[in-house]
N, C-alpha and C. Protein backbone atom coordinates (compact mmCIF):
# COMPACT_ATOMS: atom_id res chain seq x y z
N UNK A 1 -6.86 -101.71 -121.11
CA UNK A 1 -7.89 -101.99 -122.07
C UNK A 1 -8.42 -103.41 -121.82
N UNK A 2 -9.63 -103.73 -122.03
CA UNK A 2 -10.09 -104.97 -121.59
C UNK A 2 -10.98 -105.70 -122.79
N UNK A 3 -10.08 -106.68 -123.39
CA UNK A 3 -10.42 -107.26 -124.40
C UNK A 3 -11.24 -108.57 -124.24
N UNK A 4 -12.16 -108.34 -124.88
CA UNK A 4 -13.88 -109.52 -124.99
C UNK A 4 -14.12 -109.80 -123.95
N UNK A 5 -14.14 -108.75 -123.07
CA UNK A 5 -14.73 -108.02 -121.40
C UNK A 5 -14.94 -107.12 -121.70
N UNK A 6 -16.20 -106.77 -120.59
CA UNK A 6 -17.21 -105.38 -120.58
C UNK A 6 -17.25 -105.02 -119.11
N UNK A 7 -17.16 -104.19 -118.67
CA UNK A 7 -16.90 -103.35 -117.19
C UNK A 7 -18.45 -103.38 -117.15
N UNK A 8 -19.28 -104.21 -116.16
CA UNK A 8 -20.77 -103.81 -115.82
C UNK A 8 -20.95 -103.59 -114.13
N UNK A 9 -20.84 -101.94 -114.41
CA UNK A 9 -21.31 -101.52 -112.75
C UNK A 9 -19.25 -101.77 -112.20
N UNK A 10 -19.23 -102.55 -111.48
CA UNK A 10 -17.76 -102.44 -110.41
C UNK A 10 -17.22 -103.83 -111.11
N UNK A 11 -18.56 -104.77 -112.07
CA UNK A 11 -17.57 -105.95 -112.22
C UNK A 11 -17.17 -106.28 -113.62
N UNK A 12 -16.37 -107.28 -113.93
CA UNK A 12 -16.03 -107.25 -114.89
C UNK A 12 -16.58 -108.53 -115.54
N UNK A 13 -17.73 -108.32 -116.42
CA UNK A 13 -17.89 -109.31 -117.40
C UNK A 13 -16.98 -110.72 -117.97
N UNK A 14 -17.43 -111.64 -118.17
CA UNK A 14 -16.37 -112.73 -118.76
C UNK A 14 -16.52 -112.85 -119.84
N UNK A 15 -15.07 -113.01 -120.76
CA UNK A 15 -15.59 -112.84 -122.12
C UNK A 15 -16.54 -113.60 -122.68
N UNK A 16 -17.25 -113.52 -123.40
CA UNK A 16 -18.28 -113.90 -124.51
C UNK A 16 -17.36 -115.10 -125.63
N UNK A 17 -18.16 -116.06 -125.36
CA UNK A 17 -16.99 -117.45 -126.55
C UNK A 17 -18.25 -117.45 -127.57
N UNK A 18 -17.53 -117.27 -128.75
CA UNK A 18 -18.40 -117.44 -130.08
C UNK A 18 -19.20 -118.77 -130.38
N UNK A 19 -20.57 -118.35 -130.90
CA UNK A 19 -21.61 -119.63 -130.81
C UNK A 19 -21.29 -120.26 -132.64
N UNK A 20 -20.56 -121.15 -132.28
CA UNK A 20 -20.73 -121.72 -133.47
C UNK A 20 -21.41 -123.26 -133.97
N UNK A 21 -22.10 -123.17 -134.70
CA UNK A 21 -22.61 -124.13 -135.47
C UNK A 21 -21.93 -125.23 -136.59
N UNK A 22 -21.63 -126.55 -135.93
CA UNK A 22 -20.89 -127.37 -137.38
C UNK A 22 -22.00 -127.94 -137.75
N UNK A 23 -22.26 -128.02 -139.24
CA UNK A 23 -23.03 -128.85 -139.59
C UNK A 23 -22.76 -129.76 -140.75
N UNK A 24 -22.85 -131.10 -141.04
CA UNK A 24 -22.54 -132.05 -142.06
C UNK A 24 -23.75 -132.69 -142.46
N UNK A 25 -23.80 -133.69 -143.22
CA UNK A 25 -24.71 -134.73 -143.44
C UNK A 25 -23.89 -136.04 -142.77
N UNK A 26 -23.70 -137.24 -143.46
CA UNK A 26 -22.95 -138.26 -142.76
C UNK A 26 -21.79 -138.65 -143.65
N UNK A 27 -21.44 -140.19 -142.90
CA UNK A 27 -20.17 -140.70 -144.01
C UNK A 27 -19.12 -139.80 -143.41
N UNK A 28 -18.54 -139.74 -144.57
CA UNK A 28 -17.42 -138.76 -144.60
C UNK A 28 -17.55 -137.26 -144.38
N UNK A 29 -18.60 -136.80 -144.39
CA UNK A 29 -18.84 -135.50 -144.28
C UNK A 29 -18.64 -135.01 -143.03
N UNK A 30 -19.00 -136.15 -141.90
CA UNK A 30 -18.89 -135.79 -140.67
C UNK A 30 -17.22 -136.64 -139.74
N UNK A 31 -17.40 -137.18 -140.60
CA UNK A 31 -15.64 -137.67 -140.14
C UNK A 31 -15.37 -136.46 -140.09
N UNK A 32 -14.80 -135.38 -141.62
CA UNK A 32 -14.29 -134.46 -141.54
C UNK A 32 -14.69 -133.74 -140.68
N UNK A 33 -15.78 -133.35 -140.47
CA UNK A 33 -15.88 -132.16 -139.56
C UNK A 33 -15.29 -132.46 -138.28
N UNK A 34 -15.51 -133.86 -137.48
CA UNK A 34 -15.03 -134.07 -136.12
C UNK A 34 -13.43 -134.14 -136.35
N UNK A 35 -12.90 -134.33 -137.54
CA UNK A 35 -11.18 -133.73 -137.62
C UNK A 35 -10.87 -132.51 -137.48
N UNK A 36 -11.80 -131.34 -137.48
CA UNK A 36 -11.48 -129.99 -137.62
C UNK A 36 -12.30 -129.34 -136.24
N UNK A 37 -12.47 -130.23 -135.10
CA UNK A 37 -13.30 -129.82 -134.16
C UNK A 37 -12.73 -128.96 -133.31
N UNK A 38 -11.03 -129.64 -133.17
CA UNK A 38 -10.03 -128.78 -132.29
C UNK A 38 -10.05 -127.63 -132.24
N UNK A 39 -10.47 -126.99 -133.64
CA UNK A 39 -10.55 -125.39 -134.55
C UNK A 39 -11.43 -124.55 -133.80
N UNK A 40 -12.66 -125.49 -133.16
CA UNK A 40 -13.72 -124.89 -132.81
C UNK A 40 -13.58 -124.60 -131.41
N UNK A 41 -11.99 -124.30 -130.83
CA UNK A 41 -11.85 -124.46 -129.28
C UNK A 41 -12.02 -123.05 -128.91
N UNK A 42 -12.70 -122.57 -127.75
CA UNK A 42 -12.38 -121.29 -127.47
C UNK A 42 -13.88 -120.96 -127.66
N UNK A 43 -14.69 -122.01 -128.57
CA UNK A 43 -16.31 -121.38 -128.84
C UNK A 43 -17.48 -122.35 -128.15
N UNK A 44 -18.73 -121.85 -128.07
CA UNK A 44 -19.30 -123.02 -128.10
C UNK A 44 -20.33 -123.56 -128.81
N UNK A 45 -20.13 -124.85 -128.80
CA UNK A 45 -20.42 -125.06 -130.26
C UNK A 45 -21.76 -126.13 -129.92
N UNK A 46 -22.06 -126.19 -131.02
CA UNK A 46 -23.15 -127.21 -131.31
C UNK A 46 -23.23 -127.87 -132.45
N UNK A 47 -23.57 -128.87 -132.77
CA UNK A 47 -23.57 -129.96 -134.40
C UNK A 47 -24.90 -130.23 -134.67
N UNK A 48 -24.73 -129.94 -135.84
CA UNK A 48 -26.12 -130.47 -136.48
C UNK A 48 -25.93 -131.76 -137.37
N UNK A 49 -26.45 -133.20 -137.60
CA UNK A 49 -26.31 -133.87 -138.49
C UNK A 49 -27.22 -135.01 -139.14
N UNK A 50 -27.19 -135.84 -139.45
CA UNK A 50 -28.14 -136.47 -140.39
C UNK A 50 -28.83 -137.83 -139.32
N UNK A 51 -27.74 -138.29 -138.33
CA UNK A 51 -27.83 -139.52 -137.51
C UNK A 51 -27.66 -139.68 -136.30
N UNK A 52 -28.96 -139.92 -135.64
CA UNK A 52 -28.51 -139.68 -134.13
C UNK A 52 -27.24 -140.36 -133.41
N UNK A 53 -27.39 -141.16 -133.86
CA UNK A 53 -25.89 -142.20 -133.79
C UNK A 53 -24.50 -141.32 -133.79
N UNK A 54 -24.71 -140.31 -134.22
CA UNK A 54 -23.42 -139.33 -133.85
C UNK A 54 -23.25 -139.07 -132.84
N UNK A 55 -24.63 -138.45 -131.89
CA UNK A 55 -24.60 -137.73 -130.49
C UNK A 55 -23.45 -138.25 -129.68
N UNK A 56 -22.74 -139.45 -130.00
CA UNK A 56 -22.06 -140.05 -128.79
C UNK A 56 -20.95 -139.82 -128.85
N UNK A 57 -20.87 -138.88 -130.60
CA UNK A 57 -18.97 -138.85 -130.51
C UNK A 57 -18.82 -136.64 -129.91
N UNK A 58 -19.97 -137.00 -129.53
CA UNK A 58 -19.50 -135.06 -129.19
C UNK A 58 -20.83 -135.01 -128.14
N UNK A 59 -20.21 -135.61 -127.32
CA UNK A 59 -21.21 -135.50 -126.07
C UNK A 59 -20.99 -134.48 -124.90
N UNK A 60 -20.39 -133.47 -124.77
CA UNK A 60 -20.23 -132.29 -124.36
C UNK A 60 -20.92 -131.21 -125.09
N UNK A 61 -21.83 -131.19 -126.12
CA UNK A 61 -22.18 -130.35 -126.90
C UNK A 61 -23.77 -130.38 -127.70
N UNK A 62 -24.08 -129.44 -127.83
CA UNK A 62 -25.71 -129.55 -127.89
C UNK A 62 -25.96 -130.53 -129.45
N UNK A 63 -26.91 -130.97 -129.56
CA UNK A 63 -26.61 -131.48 -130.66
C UNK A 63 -27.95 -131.81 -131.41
N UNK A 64 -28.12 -131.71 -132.57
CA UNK A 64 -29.23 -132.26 -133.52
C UNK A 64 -29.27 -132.57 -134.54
N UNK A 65 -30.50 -133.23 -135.07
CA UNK A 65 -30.63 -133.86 -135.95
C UNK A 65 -31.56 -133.78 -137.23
N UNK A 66 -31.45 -133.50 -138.17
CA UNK A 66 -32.11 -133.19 -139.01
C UNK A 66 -32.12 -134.70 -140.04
N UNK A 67 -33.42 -134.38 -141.01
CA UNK A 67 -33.37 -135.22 -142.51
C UNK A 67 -32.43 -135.25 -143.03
N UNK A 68 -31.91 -136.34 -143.86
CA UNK A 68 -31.09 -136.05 -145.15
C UNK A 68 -31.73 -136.00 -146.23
N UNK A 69 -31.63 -135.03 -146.69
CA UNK A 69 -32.23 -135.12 -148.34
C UNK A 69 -31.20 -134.44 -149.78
N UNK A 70 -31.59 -134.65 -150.78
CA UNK A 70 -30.77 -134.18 -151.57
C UNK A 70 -31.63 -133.32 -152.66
N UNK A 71 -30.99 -132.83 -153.79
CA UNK A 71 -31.94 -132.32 -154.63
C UNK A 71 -32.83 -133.08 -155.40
N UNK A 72 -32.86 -134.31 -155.24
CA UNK A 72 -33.74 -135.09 -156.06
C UNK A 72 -34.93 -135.30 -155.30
N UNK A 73 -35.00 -135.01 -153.85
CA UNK A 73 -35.84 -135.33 -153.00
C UNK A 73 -36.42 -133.53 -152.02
N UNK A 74 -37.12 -133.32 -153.23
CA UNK A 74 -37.78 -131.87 -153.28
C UNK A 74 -38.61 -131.64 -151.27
N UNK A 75 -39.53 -132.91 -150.99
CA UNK A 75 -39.81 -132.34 -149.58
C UNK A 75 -39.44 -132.74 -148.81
N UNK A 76 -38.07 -133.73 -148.75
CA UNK A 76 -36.98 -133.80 -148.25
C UNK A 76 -36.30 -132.50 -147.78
N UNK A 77 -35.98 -131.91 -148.90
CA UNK A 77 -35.51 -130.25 -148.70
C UNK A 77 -35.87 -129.32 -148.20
N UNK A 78 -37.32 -129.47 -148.65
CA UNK A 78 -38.38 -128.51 -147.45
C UNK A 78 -38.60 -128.83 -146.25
N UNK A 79 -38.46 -129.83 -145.64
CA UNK A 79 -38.38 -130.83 -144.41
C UNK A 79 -37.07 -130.10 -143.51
N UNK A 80 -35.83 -130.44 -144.64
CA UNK A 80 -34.69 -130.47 -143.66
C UNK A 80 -34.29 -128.44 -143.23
N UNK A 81 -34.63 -127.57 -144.56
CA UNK A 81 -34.91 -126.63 -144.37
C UNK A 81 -36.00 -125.96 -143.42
N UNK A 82 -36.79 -126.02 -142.77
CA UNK A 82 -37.64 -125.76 -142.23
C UNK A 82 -37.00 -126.35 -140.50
N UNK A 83 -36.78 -127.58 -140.32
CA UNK A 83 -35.28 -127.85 -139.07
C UNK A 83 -34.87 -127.18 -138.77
N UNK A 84 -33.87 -126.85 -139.77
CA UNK A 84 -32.94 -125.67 -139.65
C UNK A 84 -32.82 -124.59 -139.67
N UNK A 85 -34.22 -124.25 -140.12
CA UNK A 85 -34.47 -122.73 -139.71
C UNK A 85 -34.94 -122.51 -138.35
N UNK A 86 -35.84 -123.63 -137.66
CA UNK A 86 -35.99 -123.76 -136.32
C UNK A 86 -34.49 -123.91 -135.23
N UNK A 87 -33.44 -124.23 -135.48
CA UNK A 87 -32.12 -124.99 -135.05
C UNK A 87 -31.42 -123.52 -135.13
N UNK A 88 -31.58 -123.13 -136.04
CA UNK A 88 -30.19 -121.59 -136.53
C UNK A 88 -30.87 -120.46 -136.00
N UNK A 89 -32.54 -120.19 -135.22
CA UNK A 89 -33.16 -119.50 -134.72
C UNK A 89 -32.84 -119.90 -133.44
N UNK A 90 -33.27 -120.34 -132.81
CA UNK A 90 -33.13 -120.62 -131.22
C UNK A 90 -31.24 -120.50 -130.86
N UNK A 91 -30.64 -120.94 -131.98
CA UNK A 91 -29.64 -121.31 -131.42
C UNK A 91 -28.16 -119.53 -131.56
N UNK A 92 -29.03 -119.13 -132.71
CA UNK A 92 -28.34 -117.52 -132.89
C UNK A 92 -27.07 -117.54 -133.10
N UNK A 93 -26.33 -118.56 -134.03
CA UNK A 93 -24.89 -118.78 -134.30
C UNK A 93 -23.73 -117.65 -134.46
N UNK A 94 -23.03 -117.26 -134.03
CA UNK A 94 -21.77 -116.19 -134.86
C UNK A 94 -21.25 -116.68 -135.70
N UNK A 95 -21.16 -117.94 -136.30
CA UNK A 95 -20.38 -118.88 -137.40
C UNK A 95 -21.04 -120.10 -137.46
N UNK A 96 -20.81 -120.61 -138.98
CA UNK A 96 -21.80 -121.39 -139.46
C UNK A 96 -20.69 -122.73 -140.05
N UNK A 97 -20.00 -123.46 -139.45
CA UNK A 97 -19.08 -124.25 -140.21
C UNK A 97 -19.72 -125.55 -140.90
N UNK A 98 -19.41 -125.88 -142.46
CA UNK A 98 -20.06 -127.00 -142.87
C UNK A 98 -19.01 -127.48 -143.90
N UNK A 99 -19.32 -129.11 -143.94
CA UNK A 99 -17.97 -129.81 -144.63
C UNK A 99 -19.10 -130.66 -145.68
N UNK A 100 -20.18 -130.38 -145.45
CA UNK A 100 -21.33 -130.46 -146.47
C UNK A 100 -22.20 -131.89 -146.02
N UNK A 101 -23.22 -131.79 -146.54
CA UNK A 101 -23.71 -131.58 -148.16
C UNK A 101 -24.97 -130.72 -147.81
N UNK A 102 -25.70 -131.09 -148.76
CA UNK A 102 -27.49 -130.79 -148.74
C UNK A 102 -27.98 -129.65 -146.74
N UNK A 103 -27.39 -130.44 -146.08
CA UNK A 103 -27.57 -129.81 -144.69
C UNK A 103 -26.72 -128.76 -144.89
N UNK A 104 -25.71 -128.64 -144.90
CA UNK A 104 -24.55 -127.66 -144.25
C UNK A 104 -24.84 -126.58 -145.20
N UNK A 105 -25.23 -127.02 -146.62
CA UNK A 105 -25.29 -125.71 -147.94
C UNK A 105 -26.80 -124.51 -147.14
N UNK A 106 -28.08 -125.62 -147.08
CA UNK A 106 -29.17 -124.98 -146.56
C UNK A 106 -28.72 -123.98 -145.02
N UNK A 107 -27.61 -124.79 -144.20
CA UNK A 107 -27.25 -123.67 -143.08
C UNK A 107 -27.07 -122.58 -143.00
N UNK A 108 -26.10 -122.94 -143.78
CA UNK A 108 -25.15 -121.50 -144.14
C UNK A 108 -25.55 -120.31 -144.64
N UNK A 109 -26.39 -121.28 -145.59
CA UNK A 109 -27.53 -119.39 -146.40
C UNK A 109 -28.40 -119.11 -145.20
N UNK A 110 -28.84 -119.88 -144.07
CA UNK A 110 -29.75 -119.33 -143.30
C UNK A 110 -28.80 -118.68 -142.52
N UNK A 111 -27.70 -119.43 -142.20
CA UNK A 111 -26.90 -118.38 -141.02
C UNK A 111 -26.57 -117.23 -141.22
N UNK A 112 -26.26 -117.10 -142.62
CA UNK A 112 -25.77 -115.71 -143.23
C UNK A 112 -26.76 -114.93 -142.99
N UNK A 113 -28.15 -115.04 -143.66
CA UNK A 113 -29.28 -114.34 -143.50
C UNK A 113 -29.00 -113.54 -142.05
N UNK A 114 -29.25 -114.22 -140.68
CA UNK A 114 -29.11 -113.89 -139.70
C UNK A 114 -27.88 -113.37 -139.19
N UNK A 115 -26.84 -112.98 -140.07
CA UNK A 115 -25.77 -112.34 -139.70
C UNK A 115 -24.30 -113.05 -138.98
N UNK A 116 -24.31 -114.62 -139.49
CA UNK A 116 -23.38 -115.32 -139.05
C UNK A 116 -22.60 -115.52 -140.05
N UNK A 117 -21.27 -115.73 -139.73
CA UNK A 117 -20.13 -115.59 -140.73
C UNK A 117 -19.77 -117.33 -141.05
N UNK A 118 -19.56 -117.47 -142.32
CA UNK A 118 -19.24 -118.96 -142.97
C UNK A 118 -18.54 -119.63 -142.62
N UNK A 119 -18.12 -120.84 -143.48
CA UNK A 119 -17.59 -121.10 -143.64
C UNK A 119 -17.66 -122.93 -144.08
N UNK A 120 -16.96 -122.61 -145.47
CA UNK A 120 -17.43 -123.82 -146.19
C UNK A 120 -16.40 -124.91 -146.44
N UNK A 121 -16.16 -125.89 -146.25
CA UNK A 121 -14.77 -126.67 -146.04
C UNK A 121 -15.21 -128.01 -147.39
N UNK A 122 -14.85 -127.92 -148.43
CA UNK A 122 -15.43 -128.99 -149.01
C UNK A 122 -15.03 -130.45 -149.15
N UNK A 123 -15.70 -131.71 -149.35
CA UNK A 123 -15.25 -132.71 -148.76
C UNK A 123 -13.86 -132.94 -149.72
N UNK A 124 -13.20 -133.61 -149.11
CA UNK A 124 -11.89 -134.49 -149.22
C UNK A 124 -12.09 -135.41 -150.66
N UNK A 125 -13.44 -136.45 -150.57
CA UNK A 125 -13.60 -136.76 -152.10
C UNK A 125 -13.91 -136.27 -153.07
N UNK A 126 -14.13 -135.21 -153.33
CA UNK A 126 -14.19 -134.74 -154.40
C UNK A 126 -12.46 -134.52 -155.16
N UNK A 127 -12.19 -135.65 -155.56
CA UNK A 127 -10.71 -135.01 -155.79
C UNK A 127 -10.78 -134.39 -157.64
N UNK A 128 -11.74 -134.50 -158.11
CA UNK A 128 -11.68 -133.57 -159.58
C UNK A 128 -12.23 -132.92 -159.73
N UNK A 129 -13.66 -132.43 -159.16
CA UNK A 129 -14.16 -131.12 -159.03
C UNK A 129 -14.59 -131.03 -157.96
N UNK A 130 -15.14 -129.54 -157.65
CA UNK A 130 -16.23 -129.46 -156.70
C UNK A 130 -16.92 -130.17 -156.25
N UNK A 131 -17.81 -130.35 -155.00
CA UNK A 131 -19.05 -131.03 -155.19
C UNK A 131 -20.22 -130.06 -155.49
N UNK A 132 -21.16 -130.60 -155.98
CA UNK A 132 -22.12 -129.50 -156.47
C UNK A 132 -22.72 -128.76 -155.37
N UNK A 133 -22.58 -129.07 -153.58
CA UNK A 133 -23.20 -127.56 -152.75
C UNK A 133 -21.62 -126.97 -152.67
N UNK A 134 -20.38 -127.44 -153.21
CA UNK A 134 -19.26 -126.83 -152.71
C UNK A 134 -19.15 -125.60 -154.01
N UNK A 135 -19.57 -126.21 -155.48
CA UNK A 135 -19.87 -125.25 -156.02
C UNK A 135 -21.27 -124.03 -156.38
N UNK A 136 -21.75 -124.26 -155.64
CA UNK A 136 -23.27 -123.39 -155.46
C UNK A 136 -22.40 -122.39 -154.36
N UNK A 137 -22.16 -123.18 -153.41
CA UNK A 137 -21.85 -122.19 -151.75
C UNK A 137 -20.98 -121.06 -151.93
N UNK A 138 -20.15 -121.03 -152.66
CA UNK A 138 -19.35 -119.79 -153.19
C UNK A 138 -19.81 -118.71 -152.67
N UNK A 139 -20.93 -118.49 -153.35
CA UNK A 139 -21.53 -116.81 -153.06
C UNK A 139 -22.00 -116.55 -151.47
N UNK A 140 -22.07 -117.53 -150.66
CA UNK A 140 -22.91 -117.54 -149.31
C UNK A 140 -21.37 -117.80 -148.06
N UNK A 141 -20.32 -118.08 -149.11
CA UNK A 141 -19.74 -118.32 -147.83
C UNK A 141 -18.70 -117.60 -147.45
N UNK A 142 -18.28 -116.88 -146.65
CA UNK A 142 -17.15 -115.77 -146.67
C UNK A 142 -15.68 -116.80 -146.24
N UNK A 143 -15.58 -117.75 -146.19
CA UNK A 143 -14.48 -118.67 -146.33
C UNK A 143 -15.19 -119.69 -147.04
N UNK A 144 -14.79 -120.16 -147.72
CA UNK A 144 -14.32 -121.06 -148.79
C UNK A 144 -13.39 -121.81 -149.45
N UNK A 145 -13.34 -122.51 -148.88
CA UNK A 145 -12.10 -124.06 -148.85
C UNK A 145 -12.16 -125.37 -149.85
N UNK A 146 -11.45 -125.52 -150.40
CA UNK A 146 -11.28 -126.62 -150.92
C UNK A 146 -10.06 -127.47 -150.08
N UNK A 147 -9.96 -128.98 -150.50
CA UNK A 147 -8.47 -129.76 -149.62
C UNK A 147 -8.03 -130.10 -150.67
N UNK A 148 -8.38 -129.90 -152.06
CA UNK A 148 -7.30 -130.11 -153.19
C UNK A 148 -6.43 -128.73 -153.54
N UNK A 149 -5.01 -128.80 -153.95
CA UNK A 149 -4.55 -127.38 -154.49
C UNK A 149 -5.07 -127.01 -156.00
N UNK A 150 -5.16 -127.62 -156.78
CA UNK A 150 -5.76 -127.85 -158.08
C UNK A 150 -6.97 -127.32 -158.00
N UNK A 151 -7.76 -127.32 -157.05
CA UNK A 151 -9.19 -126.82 -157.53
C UNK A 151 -9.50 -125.48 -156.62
N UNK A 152 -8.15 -125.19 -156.20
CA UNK A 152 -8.35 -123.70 -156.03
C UNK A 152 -8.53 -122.53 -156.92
N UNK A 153 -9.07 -121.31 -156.92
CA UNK A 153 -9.14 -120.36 -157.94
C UNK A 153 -9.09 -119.19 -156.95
N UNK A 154 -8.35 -117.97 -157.96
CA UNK A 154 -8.37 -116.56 -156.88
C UNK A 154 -9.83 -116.38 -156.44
N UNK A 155 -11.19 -116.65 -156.63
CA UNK A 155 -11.91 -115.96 -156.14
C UNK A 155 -12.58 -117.15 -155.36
N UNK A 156 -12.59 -118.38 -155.11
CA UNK A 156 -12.38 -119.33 -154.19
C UNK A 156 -12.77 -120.35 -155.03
N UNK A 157 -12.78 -121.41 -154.65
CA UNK A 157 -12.52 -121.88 -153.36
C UNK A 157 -10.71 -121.34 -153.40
N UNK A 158 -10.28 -121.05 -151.74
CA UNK A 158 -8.92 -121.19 -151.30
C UNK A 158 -8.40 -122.84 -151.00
N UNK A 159 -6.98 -122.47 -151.01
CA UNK A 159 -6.29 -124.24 -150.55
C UNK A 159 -5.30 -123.91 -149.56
N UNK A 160 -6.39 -124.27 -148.02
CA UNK A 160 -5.05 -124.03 -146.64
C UNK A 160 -4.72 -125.13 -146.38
N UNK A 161 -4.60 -126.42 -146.81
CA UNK A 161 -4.24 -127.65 -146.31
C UNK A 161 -5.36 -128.71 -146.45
N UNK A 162 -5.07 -129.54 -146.15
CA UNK A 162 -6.32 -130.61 -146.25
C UNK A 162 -6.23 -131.31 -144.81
N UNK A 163 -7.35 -131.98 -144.64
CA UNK A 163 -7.59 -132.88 -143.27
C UNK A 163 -8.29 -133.94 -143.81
N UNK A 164 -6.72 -134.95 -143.93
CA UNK A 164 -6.77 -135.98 -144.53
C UNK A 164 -6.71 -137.32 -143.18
């Protein structure tokens, strides 16, 4: 049996490595994510984030850059949405990983749209609630993480550890 190989004609295909997408805003958002990069071994990946000034810590990997905006900054949102619908089109993700904010929430509903599977990791400071895209993202993300045990609930966020 020949697993994530395809027999074409006499030869044998090489497996297919899953296209995944990390996306953060900055600060801490993207610390975390480059702590959880190891995770992303085996795929290939690409980052999306707020500062070009990142490109240099993941320079093996495609990379871009979008606005930061938040909800107070309405065509900010339409700005950074409209990016990323250009970024999550060309780029055709199988997984959508985001450790947040404003960027990673707008991804994820687009990735889903297009049939890519989640995944929402919420930041590390929030140590008493949610943050507000960690509590919106619920419904969009088929993993759903929190790094506190306390602010886990059966229907998510889950608590697999933190990356502290």
């Amino acid at each position: 049996m020949l697993h994530n190989s395809a027999l074409v004609g006499d030869r044998i295909r090489a497996p297919k490595h899953p296209k995944l997408l990390a996306v953060s805003s900055g600060g801490g958002h993207w610390v975390q994510l480059l702590r959880i990069k190891h995770a992303f071994e085996g795929c290939e990946v690409a980052f999306i984030t707020v500062h070009e000034s990142y490109r240099q810590q993941v320079p093996d990997h495609r990379f871009y850059v979008v606005n930061d905006a938040n909800r107070w900054d309405k065509i900010g949102l339409i700005k950074s949405t409209q990016r990323l619908s250009r970024i999550i089109w060309k780029e055709r993700p199988d997984i959508v990983v985001s450790t947040g904010a404003a960027p990673g929430y707008i991804a994820l509903q687009l990735g889903r749209i297009l049939g890519a599977r989640t995944i929402w990791l919420d930041s590390i400071a929030n140590v008493e609630q949610l943050s507000m895209s960690g509590a919106w993202v619920g419904r969009c993300a088929d993993l759903w993480l929190t790094q506190w045990p306390h602010l886990a609930r059966p229907g998510g966020p889950h608590y697999a550890g933190s990356v502290l």
